[in-house]
PDB file of N, CA and C in Angstrom:
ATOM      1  N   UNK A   1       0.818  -1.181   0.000  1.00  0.00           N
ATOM      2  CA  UNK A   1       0.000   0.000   0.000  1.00  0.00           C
ATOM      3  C   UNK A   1       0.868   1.253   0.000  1.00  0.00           C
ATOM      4  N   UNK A   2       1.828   1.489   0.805  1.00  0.00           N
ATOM      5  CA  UNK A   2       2.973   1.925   0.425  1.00  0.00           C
ATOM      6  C   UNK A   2       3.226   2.639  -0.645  1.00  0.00           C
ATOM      7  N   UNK A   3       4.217   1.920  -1.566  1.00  0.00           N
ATOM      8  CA  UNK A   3       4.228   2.009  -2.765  1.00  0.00           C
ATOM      9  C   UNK A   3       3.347   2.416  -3.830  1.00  0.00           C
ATOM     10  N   UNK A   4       2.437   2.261  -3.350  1.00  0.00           N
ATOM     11  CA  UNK A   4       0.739   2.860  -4.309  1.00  0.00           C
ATOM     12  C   UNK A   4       1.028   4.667  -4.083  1.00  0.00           C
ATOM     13  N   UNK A   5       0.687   4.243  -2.657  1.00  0.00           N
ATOM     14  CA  UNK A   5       0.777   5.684  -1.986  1.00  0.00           C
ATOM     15  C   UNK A   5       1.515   6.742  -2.834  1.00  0.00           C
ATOM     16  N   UNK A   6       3.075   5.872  -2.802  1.00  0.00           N
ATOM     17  CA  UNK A   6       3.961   7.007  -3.365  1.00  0.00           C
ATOM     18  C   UNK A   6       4.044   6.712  -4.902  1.00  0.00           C
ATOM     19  N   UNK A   7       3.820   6.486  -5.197  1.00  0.00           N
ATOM     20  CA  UNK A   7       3.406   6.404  -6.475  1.00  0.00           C
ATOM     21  C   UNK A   7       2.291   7.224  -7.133  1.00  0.00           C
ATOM     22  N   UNK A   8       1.031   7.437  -6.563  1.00  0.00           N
ATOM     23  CA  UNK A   8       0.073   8.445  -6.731  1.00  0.00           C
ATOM     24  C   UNK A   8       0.795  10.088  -6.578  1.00  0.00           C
ATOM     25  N   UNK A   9       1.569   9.850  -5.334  1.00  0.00           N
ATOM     26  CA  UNK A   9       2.274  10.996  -5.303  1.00  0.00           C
ATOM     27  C   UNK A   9       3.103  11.508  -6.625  1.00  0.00           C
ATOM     28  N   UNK A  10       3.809  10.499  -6.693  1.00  0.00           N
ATOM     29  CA  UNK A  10       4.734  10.661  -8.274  1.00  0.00           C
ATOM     30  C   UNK A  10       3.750  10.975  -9.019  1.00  0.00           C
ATOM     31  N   UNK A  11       2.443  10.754  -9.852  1.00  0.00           N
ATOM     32  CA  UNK A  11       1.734  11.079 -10.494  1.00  0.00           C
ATOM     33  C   UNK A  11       1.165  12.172 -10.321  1.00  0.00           C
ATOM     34  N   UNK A  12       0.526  13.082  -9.130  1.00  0.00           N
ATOM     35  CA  UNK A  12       0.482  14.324  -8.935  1.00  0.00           C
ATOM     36  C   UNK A  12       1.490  14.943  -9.304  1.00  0.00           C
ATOM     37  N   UNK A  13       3.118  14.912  -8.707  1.00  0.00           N
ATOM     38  CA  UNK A  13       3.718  15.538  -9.527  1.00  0.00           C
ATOM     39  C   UNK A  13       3.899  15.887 -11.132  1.00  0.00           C
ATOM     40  N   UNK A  14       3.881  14.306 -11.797  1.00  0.00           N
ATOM     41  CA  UNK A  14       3.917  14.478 -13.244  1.00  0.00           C
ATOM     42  C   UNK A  14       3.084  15.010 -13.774  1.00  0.00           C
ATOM     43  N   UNK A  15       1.753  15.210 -13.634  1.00  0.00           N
ATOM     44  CA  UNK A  15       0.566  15.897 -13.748  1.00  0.00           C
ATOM     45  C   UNK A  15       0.847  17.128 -13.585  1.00  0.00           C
ATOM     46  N   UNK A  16       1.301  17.590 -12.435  1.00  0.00           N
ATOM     47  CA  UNK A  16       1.008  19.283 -12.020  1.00  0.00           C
ATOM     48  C   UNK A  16       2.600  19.958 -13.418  1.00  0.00           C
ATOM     49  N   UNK A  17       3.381  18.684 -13.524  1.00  0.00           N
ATOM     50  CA  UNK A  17       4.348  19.477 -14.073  1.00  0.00           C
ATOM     51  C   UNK A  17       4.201  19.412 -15.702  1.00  0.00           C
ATOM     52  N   UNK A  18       2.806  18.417 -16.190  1.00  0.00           N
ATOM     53  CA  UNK A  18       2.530  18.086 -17.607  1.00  0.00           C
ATOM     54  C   UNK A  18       3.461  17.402 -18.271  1.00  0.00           C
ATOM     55  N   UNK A  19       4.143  16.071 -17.593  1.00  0.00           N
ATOM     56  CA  UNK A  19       5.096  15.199 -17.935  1.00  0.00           C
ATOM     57  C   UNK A  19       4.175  13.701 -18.332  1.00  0.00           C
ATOM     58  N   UNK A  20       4.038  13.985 -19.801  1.00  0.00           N
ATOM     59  CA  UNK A  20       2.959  13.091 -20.213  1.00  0.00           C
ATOM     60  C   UNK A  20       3.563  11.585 -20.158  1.00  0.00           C
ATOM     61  N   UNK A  21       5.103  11.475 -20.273  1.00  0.00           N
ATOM     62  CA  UNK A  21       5.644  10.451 -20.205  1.00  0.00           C
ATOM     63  C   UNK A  21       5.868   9.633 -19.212  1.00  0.00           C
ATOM     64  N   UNK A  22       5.969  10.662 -18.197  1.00  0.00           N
ATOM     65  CA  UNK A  22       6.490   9.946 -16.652  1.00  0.00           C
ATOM     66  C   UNK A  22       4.387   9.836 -16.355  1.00  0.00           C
ATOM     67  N   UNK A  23       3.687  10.608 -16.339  1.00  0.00           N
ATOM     68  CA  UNK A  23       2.497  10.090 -16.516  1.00  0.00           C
ATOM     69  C   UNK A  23       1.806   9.070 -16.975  1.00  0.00           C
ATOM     70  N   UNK A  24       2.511   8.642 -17.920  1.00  0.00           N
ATOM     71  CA  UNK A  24       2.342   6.993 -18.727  1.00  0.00           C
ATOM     72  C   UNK A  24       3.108   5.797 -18.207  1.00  0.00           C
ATOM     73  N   UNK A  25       4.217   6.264 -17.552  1.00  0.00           N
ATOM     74  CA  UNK A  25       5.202   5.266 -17.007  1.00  0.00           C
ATOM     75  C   UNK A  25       4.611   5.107 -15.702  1.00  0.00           C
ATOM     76  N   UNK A  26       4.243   5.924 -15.045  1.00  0.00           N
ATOM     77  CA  UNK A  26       3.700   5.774 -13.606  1.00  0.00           C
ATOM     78  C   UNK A  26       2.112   5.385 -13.426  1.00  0.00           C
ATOM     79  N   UNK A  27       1.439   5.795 -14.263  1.00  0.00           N
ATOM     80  CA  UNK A  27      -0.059   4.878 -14.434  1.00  0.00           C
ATOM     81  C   UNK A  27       0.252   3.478 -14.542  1.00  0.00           C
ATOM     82  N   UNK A  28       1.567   3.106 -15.525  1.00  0.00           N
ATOM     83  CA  UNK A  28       1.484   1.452 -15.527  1.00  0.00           C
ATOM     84  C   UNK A  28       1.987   1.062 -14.876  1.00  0.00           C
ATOM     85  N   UNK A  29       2.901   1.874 -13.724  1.00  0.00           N
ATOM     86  CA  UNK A  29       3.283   1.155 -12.538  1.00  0.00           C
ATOM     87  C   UNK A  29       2.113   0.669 -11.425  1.00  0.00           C
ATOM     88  N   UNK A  30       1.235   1.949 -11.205  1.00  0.00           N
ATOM     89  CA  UNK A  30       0.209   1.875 -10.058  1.00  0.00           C
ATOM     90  C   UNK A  30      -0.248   0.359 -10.732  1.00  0.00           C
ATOM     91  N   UNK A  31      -0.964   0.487 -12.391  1.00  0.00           N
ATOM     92  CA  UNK A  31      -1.650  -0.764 -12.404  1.00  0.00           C
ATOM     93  C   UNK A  31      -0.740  -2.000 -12.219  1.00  0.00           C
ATOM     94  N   UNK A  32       0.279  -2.104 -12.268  1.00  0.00           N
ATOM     95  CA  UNK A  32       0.979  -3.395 -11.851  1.00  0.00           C
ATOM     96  C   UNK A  32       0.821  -3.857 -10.617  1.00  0.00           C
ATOM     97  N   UNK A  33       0.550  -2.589  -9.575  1.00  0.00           N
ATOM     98  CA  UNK A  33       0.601  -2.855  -8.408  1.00  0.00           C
ATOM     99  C   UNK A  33      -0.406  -3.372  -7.771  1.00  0.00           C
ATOM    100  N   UNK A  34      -1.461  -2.605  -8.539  1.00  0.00           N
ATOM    101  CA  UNK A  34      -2.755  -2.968  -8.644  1.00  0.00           C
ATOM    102  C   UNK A  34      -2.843  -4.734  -8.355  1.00  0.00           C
ATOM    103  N   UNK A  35      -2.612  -4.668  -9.645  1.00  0.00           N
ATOM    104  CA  UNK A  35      -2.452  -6.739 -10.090  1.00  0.00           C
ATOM    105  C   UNK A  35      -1.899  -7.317  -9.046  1.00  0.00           C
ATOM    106  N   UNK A  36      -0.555  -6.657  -8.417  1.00  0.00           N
ATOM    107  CA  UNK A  36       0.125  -7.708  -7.463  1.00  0.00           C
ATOM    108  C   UNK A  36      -0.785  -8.000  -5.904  1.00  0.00           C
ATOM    109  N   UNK A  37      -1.389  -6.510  -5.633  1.00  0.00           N
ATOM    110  CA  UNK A  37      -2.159  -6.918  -4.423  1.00  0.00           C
ATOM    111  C   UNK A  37      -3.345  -7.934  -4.921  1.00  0.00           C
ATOM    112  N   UNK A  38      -3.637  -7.679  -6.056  1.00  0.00           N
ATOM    113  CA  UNK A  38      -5.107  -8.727  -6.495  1.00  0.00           C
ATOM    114  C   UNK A  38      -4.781  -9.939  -5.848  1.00  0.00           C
ATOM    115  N   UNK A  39      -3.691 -10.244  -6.635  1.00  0.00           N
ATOM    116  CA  UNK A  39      -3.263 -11.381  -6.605  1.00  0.00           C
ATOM    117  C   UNK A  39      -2.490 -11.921  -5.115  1.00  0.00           C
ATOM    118  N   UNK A  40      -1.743 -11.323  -4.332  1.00  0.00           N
ATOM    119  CA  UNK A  40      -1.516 -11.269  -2.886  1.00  0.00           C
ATOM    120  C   UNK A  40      -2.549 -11.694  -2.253  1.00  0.00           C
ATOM    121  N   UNK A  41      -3.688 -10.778  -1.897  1.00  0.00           N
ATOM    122  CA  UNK A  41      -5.118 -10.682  -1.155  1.00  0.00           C
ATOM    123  C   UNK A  41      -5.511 -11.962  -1.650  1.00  0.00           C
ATOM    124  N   UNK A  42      -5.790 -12.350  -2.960  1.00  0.00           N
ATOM    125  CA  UNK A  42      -6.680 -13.355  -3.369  1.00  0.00           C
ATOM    126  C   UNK A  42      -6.072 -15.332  -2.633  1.00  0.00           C
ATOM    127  N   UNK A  43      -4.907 -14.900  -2.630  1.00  0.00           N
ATOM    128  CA  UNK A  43      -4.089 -15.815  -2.849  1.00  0.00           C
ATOM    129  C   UNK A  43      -4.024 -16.404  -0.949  1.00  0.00           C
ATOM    130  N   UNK A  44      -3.925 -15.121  -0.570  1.00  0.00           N
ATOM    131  CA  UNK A  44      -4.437 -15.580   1.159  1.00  0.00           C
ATOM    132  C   UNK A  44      -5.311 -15.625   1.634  1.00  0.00           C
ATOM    133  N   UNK A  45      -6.293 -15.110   0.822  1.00  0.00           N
ATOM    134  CA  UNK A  45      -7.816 -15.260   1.332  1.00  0.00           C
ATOM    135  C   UNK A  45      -8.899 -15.835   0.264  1.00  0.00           C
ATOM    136  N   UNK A  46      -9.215 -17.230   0.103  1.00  0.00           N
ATOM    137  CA  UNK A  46      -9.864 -17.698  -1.139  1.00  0.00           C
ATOM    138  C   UNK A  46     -11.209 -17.054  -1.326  1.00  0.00           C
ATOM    139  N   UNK A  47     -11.919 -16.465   0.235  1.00  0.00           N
ATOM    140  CA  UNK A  47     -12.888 -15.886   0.286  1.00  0.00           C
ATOM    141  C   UNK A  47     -13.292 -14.715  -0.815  1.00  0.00           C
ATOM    142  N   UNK A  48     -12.061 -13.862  -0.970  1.00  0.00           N
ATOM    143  CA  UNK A  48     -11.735 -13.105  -1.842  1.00  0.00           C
ATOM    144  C   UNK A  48     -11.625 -13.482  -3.418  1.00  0.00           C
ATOM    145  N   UNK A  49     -13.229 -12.980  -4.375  1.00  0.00           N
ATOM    146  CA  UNK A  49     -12.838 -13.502  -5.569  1.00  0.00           C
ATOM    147  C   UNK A  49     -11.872 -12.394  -6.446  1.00  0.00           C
ATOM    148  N   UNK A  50     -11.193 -13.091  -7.342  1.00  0.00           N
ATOM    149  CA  UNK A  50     -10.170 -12.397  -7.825  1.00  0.00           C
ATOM    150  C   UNK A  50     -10.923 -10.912  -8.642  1.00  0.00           C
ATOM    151  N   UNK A  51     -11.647 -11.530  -9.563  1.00  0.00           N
ATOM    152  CA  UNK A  51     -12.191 -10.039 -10.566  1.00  0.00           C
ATOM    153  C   UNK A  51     -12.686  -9.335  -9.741  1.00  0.00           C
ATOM    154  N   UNK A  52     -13.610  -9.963  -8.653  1.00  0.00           N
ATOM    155  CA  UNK A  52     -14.187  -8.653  -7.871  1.00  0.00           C
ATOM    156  C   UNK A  52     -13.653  -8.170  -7.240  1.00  0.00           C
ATOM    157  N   UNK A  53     -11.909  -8.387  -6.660  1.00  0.00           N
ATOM    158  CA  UNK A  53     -11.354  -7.696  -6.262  1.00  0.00           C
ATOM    159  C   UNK A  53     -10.596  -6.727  -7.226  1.00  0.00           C
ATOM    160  N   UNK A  54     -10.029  -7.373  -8.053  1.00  0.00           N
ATOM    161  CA  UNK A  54      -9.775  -6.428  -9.472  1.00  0.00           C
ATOM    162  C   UNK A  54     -10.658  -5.242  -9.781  1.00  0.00           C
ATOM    163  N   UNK A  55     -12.133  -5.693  -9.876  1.00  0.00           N
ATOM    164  CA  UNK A  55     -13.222  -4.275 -10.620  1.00  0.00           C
ATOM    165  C   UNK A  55     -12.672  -3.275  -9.066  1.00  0.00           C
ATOM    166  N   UNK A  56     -12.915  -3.804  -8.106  1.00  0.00           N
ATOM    167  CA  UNK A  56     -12.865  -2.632  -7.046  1.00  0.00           C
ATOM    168  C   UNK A  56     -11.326  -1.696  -6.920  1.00  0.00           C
ATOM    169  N   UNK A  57     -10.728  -2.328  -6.908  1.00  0.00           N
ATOM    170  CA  UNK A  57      -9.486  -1.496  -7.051  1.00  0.00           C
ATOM    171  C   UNK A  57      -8.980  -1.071  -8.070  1.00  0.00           C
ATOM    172  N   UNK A  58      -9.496  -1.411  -9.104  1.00  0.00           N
ATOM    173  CA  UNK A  58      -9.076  -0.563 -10.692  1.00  0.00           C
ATOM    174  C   UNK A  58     -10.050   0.264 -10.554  1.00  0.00           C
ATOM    175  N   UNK A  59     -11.786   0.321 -10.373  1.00  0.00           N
ATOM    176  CA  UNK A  59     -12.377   1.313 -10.223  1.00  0.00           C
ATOM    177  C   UNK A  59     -12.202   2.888  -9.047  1.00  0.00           C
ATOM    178  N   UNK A  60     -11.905   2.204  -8.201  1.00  0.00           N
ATOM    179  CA  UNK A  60     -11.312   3.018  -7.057  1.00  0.00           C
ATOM    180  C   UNK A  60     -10.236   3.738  -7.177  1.00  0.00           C
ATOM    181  N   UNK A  61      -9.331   2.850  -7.877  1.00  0.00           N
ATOM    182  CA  UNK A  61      -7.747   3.823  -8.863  1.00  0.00           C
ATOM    183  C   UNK A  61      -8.635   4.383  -9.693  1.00  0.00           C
ATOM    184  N   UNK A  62      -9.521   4.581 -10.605  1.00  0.00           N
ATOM    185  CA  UNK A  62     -10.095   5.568 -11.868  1.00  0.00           C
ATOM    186  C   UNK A  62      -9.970   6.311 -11.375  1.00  0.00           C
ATOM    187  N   UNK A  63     -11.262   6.399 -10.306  1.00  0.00           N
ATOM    188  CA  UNK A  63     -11.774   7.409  -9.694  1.00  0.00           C
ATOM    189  C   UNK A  63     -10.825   8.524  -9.045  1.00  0.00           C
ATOM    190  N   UNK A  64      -9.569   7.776  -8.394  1.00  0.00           N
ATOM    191  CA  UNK A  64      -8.866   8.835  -7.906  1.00  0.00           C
ATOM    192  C   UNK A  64      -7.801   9.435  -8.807  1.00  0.00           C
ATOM    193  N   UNK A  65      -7.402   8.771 -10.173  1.00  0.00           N
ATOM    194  CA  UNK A  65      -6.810  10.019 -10.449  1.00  0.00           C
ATOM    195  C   UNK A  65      -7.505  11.006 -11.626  1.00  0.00           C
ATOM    196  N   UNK A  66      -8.727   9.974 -11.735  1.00  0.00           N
ATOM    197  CA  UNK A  66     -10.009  11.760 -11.943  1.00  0.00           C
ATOM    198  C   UNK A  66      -9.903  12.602 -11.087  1.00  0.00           C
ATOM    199  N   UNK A  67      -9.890  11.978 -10.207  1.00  0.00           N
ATOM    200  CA  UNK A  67      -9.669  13.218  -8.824  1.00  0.00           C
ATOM    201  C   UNK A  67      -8.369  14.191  -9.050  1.00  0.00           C
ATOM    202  N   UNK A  68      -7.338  13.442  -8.933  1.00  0.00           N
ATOM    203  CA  UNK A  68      -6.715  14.087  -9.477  1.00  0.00           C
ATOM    204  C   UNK A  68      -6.096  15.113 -10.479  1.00  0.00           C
ATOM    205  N   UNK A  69      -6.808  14.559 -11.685  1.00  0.00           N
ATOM    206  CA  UNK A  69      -7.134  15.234 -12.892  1.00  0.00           C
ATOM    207  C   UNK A  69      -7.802  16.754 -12.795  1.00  0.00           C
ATOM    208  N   UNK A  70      -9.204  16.404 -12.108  1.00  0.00           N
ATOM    209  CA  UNK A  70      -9.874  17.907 -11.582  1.00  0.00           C
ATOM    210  C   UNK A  70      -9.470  18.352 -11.179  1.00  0.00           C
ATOM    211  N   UNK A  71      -8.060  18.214 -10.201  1.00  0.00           N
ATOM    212  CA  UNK A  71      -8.244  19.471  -9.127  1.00  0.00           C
ATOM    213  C   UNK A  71      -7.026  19.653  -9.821  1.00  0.00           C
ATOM    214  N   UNK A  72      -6.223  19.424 -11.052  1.00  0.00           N
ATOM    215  CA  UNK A  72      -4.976  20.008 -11.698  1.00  0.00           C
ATOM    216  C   UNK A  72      -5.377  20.802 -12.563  1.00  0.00           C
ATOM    217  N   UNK A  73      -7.134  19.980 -13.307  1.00  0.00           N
ATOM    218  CA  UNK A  73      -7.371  21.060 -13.821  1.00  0.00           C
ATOM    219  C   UNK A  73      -8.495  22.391 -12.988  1.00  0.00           C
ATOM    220  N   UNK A  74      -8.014  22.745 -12.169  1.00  0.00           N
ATOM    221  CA  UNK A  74      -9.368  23.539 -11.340  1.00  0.00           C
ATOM    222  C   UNK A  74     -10.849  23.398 -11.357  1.00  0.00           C
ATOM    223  N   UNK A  75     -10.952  22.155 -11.514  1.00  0.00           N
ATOM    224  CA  UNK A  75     -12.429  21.853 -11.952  1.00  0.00           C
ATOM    225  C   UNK A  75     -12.746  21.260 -11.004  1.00  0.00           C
ATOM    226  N   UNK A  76     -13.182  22.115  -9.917  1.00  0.00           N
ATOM    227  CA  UNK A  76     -13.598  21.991  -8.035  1.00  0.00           C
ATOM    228  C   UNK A  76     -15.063  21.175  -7.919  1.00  0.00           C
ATOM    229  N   UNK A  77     -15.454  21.457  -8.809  1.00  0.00           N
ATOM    230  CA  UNK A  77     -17.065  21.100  -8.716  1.00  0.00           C
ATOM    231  C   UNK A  77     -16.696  19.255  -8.957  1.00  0.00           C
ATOM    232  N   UNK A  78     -16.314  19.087 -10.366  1.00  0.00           N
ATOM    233  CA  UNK A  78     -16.301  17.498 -10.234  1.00  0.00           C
ATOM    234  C   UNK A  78     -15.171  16.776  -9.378  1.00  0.00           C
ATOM    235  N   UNK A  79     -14.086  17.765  -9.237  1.00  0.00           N
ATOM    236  CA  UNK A  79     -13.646  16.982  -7.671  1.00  0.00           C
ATOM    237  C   UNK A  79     -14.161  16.985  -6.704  1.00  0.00           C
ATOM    238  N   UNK A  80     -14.679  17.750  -6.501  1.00  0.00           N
ATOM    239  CA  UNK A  80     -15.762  17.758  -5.204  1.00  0.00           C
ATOM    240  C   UNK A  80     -16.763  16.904  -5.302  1.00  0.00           C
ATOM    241  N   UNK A  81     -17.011  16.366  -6.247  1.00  0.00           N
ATOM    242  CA  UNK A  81     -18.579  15.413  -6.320  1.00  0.00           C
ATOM    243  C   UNK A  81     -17.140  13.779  -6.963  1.00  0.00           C
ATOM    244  N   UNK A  82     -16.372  13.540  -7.195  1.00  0.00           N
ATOM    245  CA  UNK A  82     -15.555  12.978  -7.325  1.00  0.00           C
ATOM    246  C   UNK A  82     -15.071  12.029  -5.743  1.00  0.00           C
ATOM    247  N   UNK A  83     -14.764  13.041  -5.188  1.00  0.00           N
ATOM    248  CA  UNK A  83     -14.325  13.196  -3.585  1.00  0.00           C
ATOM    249  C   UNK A  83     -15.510  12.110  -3.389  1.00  0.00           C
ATOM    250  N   UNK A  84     -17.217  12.984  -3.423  1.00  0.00           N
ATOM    251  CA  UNK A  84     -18.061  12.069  -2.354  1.00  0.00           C
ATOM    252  C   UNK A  84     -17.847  11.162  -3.121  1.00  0.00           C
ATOM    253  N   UNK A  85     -18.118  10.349  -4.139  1.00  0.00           N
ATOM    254  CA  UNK A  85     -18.321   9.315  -4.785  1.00  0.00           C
ATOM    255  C   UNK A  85     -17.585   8.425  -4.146  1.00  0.00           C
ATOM    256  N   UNK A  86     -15.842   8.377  -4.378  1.00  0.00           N
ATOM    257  CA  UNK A  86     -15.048   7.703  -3.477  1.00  0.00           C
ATOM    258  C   UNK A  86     -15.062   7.158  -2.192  1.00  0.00           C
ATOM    259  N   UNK A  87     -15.752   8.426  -1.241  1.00  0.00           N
ATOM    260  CA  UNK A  87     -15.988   7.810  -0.183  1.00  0.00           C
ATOM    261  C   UNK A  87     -17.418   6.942  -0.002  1.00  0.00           C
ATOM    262  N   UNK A  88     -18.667   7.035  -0.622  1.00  0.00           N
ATOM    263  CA  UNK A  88     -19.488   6.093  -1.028  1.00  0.00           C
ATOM    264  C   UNK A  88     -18.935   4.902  -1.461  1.00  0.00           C
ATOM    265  N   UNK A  89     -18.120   4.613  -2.757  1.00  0.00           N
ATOM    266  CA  UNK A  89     -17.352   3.835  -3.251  1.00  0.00           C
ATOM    267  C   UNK A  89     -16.457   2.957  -1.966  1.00  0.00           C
ATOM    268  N   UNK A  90     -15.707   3.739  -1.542  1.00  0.00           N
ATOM    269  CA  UNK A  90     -14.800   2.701  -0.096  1.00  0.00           C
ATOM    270  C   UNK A  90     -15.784   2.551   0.395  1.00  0.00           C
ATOM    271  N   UNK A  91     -16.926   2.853   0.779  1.00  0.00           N
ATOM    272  CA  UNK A  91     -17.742   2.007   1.849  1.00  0.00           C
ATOM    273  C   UNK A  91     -18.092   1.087   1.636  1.00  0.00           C
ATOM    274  N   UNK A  92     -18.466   0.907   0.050  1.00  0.00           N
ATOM    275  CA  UNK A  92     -18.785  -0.194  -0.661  1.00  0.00           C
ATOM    276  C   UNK A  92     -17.881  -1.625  -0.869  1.00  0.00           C
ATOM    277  N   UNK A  93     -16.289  -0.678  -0.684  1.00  0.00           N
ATOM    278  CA  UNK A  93     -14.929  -1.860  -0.815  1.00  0.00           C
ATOM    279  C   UNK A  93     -15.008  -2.246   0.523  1.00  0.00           C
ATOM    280  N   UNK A  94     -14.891  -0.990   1.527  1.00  0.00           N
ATOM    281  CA  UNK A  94     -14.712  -2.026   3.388  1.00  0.00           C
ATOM    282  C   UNK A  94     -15.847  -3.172   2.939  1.00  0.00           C
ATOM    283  N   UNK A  95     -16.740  -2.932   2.858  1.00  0.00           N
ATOM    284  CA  UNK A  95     -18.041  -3.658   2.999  1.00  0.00           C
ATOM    285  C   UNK A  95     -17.494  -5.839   2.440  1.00  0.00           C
ATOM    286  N   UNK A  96     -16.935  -5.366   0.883  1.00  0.00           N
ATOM    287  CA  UNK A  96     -16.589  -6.285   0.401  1.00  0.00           C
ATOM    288  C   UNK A  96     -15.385  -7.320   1.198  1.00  0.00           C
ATOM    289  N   UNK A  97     -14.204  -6.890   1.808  1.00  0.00           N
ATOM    290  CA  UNK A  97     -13.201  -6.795   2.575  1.00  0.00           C
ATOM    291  C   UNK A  97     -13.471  -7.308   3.625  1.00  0.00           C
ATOM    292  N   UNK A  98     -14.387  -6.838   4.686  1.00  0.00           N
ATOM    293  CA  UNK A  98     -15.153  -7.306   5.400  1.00  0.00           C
ATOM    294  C   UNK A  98     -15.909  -9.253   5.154  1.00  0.00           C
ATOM    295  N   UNK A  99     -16.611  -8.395   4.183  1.00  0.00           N
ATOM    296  CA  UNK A  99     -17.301 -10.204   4.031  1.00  0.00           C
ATOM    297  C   UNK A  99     -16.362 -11.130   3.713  1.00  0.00           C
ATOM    298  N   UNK A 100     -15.258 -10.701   2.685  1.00  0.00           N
ATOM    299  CA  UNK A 100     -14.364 -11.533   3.138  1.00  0.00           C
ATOM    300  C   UNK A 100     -13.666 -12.121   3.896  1.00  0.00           C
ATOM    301  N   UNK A 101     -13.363 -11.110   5.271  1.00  0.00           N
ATOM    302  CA  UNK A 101     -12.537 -11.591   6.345  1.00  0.00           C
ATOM    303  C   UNK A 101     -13.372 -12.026   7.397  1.00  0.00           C
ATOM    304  N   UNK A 102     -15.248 -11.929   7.355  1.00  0.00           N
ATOM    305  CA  UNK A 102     -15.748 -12.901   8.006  1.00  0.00           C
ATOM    306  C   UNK A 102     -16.102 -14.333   7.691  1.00  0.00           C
ATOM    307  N   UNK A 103     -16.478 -14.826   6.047  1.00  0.00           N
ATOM    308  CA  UNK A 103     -16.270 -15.809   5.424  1.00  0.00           C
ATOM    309  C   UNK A 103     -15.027 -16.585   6.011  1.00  0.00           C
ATOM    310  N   UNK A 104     -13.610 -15.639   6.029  1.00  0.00           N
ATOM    311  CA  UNK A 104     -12.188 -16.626   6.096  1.00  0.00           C
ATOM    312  C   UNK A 104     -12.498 -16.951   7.275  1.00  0.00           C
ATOM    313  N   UNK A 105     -12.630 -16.322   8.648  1.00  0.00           N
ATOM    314  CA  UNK A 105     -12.868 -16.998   9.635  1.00  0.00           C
ATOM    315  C   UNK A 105     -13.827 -17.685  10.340  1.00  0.00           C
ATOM    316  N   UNK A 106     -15.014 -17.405   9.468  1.00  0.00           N
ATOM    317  CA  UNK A 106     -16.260 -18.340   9.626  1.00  0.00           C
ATOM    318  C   UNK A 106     -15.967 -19.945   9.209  1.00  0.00           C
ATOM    319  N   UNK A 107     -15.795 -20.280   8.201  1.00  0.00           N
ATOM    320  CA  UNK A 107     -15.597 -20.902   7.112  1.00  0.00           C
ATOM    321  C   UNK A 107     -14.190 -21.698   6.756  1.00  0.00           C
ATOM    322  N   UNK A 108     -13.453 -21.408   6.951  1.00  0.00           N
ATOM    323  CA  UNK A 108     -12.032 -22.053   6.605  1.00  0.00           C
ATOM    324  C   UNK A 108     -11.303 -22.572   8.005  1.00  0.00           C
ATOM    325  N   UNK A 109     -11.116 -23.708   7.796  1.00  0.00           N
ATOM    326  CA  UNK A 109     -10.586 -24.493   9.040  1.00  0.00           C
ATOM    327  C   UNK A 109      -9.335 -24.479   8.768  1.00  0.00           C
ATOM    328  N   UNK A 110      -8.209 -23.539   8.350  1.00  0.00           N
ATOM    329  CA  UNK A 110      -6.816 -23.714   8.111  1.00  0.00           C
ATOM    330  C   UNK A 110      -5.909 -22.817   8.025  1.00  0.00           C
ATOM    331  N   UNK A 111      -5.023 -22.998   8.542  1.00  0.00           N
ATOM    332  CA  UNK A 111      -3.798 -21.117   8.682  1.00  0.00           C
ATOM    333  C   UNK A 111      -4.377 -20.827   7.480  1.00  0.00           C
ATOM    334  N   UNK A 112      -3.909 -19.354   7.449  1.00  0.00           N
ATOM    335  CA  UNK A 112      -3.445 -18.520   6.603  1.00  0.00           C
ATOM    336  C   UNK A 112      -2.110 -19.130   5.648  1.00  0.00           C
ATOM    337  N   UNK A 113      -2.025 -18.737   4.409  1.00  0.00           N
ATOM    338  CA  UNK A 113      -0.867 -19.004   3.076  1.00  0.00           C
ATOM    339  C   UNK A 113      -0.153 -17.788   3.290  1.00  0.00           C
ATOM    340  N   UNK A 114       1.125 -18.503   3.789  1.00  0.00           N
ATOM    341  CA  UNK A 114       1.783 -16.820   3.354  1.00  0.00           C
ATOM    342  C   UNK A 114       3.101 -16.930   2.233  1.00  0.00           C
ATOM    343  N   UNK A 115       2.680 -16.083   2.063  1.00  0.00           N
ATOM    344  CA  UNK A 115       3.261 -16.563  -0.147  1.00  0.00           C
ATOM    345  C   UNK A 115       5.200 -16.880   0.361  1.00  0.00           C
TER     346      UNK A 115
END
């Protein structure tokens, strides 16, 4: 999560500075990273199906660097309605996250996989 983190950061920068390249290089980093937690999460928790963890965190990455996008380009109004969406949106991911980590311990009689 980390690494996401700073990585979004790197992309605000390339953005605010109109570095379309390091903008292209760093979108396909986030999505790699994307993939690796899919695949991490999925892989320790079977509860967790893979695409639906995929749609949620590629949708959740859209959304934020629309977010991003608006507020580089001063366009307050759809970041601002951007903003709520997201947090509607994570309530919707805890929610998912959740059922997963009561499924794993409802349900599964066996450690945890740790890769």
């Amino acid at each position: 999560m980390t690494n996401y983190t700073k990585l979004l950061m790197s992309l605000i920068d390339a953005t605010k500075a109109g570095d379309t390249t390091a903008i292209n290089d760093i979108t396909n980093q986030i999505n790699k990273n994307i993939e690796d937690r899919v695949n991490f999460l999925t892989y320790i928790n079977p509860f967790w199906d893979k695409t639906t963890m995929s749609d949620l965190l590629n949708t959740f990455n859209e959304m934020t660097i629309r977010e991003i996008n608006t507020f580089a380009n001063k366009d307050y109004q759809n970041n601002a309605d951007l903003f709520s969406r997201i947090l509607t949106y994570s309530d919707r991911m805890g929610n998912v996250f959740a059922d997963g980590m009561l499924n794993y311990f409802t349900f599964s009689s066996r450690e945890p996989r740790v890769p």
